[in-house]
N, C-alpha and C. Protein backbone atom coordinates (compact mmCIF):
# COMPACT_ATOMS: atom_id res chain seq x y z
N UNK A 1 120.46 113.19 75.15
CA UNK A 1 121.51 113.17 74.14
C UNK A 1 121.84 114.60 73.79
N UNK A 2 123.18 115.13 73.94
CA UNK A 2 123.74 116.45 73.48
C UNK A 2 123.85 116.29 72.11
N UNK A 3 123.81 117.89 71.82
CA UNK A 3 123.73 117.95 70.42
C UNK A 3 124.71 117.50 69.61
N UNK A 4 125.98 117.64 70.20
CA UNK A 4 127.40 117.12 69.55
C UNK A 4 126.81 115.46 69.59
N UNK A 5 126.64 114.89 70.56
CA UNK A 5 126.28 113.57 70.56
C UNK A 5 125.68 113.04 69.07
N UNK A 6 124.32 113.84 68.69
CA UNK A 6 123.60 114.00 67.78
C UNK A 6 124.17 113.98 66.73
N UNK A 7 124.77 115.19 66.29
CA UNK A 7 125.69 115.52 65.05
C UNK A 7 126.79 114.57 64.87
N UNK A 8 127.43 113.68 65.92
CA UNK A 8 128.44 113.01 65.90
C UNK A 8 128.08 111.35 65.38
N UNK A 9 126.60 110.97 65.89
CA UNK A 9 126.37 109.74 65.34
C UNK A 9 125.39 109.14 66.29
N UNK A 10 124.64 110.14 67.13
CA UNK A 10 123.81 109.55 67.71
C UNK A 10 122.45 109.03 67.10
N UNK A 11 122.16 110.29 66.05
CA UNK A 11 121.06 109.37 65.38
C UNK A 11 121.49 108.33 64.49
N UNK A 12 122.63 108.42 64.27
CA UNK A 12 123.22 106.73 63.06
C UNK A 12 122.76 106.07 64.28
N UNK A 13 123.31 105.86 65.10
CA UNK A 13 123.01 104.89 66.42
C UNK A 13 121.29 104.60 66.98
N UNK A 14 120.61 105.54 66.74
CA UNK A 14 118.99 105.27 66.82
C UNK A 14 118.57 104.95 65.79
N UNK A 15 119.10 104.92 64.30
CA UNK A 15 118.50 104.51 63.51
C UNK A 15 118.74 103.04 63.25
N UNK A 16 119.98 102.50 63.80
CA UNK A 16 120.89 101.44 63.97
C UNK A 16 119.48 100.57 64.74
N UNK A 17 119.36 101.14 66.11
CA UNK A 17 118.78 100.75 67.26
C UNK A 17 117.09 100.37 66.39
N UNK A 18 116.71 101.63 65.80
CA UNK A 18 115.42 101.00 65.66
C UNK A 18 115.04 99.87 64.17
N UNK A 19 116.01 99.40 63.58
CA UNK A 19 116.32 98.99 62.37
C UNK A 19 116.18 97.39 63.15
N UNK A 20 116.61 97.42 64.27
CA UNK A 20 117.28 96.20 65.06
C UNK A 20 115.74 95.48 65.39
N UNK A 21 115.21 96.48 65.66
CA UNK A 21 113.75 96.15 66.16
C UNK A 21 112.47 96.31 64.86
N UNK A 22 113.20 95.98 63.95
CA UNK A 22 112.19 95.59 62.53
C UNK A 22 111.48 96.85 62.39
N UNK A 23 112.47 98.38 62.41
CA UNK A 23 111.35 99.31 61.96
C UNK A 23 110.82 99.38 60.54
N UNK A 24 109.41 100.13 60.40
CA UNK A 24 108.93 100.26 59.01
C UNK A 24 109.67 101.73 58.26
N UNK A 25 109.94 102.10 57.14
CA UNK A 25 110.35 103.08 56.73
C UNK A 25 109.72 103.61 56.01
N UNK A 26 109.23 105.19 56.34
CA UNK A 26 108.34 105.80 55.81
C UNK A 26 109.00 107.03 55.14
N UNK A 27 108.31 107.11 53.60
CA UNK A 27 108.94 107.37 52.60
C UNK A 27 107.59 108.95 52.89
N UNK A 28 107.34 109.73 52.78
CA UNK A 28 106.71 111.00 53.47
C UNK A 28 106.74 112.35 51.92
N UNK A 29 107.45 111.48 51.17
CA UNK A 29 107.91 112.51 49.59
C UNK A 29 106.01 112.47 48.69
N UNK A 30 106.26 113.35 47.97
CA UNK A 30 104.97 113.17 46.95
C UNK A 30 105.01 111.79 46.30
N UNK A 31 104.08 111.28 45.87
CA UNK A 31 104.03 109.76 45.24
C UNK A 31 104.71 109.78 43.73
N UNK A 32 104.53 110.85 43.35
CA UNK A 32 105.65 111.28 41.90
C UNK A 32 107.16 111.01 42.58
N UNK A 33 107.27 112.18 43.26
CA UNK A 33 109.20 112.18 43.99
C UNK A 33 109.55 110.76 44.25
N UNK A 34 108.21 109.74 44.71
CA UNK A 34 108.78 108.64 45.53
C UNK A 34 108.96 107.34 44.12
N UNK A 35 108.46 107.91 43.26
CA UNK A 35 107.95 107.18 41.91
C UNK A 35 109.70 107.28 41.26
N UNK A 36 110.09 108.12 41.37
CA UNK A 36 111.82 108.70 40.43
C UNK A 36 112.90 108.05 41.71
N UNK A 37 112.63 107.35 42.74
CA UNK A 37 113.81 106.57 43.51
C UNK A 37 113.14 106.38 44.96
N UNK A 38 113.40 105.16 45.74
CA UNK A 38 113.08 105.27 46.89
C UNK A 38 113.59 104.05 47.38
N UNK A 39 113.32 103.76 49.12
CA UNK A 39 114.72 102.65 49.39
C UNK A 39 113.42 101.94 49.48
N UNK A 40 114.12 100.32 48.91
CA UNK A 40 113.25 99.18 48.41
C UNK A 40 112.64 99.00 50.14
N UNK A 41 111.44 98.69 50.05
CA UNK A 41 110.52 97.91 50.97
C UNK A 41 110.03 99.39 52.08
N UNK A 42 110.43 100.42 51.80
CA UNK A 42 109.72 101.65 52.20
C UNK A 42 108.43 102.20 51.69
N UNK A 43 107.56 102.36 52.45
CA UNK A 43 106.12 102.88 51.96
C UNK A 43 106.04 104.10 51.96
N UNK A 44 105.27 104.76 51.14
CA UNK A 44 104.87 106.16 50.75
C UNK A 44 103.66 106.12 50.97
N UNK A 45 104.10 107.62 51.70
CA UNK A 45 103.04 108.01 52.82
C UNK A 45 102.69 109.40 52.54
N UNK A 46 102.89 110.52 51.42
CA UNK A 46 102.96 111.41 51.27
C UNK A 46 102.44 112.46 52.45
N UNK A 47 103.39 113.26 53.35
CA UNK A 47 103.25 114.11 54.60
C UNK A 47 101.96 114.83 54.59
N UNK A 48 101.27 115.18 53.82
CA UNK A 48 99.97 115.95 53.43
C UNK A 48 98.98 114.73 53.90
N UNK A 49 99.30 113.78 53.91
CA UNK A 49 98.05 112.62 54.41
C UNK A 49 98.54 111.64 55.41
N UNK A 50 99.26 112.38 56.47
CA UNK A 50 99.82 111.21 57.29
C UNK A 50 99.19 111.29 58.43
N UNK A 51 98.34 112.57 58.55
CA UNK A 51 97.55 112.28 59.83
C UNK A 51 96.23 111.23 59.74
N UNK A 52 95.91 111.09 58.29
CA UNK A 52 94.73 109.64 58.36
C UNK A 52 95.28 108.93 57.94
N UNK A 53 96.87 108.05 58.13
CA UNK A 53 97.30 107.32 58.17
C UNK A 53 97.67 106.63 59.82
N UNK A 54 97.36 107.71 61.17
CA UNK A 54 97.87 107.21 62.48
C UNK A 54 97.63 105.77 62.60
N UNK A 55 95.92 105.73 62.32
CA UNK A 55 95.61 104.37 62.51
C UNK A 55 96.27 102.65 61.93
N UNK A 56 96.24 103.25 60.46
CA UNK A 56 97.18 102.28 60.10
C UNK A 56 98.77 102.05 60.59
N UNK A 57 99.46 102.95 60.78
CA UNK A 57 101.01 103.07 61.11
C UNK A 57 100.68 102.99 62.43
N UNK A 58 99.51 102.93 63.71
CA UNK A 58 99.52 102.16 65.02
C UNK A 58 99.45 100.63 65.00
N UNK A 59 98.89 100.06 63.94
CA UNK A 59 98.36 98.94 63.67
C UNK A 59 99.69 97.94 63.21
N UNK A 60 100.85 98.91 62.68
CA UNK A 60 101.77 97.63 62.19
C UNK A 60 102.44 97.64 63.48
N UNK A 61 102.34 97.90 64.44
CA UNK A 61 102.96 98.00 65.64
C UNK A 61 104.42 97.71 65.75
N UNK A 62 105.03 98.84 64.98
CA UNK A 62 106.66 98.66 64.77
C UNK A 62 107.04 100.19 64.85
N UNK A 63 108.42 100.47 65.30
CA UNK A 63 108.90 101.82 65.42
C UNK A 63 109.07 102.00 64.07
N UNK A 64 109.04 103.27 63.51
CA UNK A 64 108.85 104.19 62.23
C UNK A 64 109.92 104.81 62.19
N UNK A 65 110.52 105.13 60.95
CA UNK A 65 111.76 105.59 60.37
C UNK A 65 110.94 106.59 59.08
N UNK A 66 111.22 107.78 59.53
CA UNK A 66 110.50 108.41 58.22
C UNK A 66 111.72 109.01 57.57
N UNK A 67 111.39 109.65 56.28
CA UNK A 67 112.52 109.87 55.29
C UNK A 67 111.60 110.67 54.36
N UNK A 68 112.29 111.64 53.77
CA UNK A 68 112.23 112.91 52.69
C UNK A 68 113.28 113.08 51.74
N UNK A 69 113.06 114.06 50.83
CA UNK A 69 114.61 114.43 50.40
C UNK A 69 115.27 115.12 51.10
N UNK A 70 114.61 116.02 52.06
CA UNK A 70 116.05 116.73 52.84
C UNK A 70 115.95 115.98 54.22
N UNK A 71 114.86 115.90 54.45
CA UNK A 71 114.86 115.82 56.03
C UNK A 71 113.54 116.70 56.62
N UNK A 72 113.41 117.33 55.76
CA UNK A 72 112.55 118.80 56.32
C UNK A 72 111.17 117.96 56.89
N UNK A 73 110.27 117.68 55.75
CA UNK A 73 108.98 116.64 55.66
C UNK A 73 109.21 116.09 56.77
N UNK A 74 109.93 114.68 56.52
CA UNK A 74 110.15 113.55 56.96
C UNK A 74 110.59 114.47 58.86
N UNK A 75 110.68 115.38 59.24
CA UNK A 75 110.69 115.66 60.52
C UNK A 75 109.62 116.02 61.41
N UNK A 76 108.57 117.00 60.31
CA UNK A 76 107.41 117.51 60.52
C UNK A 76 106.86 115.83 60.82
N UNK A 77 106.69 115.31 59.53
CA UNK A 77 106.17 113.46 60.20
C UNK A 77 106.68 112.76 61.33
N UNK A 78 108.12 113.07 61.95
CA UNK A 78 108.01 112.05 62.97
C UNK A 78 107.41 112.95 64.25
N UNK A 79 107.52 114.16 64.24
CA UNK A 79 107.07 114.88 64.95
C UNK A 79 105.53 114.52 65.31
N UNK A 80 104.72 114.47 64.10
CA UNK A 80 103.36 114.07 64.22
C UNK A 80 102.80 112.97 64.74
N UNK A 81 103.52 111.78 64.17
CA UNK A 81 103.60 110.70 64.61
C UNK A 81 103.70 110.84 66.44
N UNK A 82 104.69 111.60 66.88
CA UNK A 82 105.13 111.44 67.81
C UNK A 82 104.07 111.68 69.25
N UNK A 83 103.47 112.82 68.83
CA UNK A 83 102.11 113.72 68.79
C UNK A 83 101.20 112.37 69.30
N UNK A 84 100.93 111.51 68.38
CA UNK A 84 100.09 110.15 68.63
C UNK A 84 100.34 109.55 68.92
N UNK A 85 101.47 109.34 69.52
CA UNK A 85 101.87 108.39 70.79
C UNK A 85 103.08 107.02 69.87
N UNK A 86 102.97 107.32 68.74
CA UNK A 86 103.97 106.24 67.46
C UNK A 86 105.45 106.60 68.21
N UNK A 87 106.38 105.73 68.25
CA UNK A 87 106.92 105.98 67.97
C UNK A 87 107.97 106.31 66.31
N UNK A 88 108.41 107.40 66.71
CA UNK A 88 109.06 107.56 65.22
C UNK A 88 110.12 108.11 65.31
N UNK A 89 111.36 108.55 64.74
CA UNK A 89 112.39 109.02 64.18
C UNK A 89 112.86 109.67 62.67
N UNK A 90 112.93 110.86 62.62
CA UNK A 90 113.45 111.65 61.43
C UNK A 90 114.79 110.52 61.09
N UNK A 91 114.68 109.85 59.81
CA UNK A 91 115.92 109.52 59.32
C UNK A 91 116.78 110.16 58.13
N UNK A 92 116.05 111.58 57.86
CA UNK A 92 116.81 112.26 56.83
C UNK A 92 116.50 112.10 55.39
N UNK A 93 117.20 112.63 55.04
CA UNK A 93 117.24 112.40 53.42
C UNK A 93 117.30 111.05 52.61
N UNK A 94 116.27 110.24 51.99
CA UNK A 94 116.35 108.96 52.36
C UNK A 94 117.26 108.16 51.28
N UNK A 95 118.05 109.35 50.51
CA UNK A 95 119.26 108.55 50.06
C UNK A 95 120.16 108.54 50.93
N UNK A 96 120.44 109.63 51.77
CA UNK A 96 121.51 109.89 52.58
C UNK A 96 121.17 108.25 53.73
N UNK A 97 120.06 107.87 54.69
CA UNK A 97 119.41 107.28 54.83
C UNK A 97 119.69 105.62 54.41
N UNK A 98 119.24 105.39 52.86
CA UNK A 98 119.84 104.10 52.47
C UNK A 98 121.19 103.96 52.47
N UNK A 99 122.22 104.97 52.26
CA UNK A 99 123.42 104.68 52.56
C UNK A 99 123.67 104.35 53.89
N UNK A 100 123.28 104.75 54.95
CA UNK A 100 123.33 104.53 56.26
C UNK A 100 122.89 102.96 56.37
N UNK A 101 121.66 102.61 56.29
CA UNK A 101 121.06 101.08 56.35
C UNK A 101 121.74 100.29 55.59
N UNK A 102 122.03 100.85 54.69
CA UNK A 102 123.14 99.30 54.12
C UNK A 102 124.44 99.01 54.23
N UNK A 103 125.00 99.79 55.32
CA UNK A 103 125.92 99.38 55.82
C UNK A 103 125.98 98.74 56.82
């Protein structure tokens, strides 16, 4: 996928794609940040403890959608994830994010 691809709507389209396939959404913010708004049925996972979370997030055996407020976190996490064989996907800023899924 080219980067224009990308910027143009390719990840709306993977996030589309893995939504299709019952992904889990991982909320990656401090448990305070995630405490002041977060998209309903997303778990918090705060990024500082997601590497002794692999086991559990191998175990629900579903593709992963992580989410931050910017994006920043939530990339370092799918990255990690990715690292362990999960699949995962940066979905951004996870208001920016719920606007995307509920459409």
């Amino acid at each position: 996928m080219g980067l224009f691809n990308f910027l143009s709507g390719g990840k709306n389209d993977k996030i589309k794609e893995f939504q299709s396939r019952d992904a889990v959404i991982i909320d990656v913010r401090t448990t305070a940040e995630y405490k002041q708004g977060a998209i309903p049925g997303s778990k918090n996972i705060p990024l500082q403890t997601i590497n002794g979370k692999i086991d559990y997030l191998r175990n629900l055996n579903k593709p992963i959608i992580t989410c931050c407020a910017s994006g920043m976190r939530s990339g370092s996490a799918a990255s990690t994830l990715n690292t362990h064989g999960l699949e995962a996907i940066n979905g951004g800023g996870w208001q920016s994010l719920f606007a995307k899924i509920k459409s």
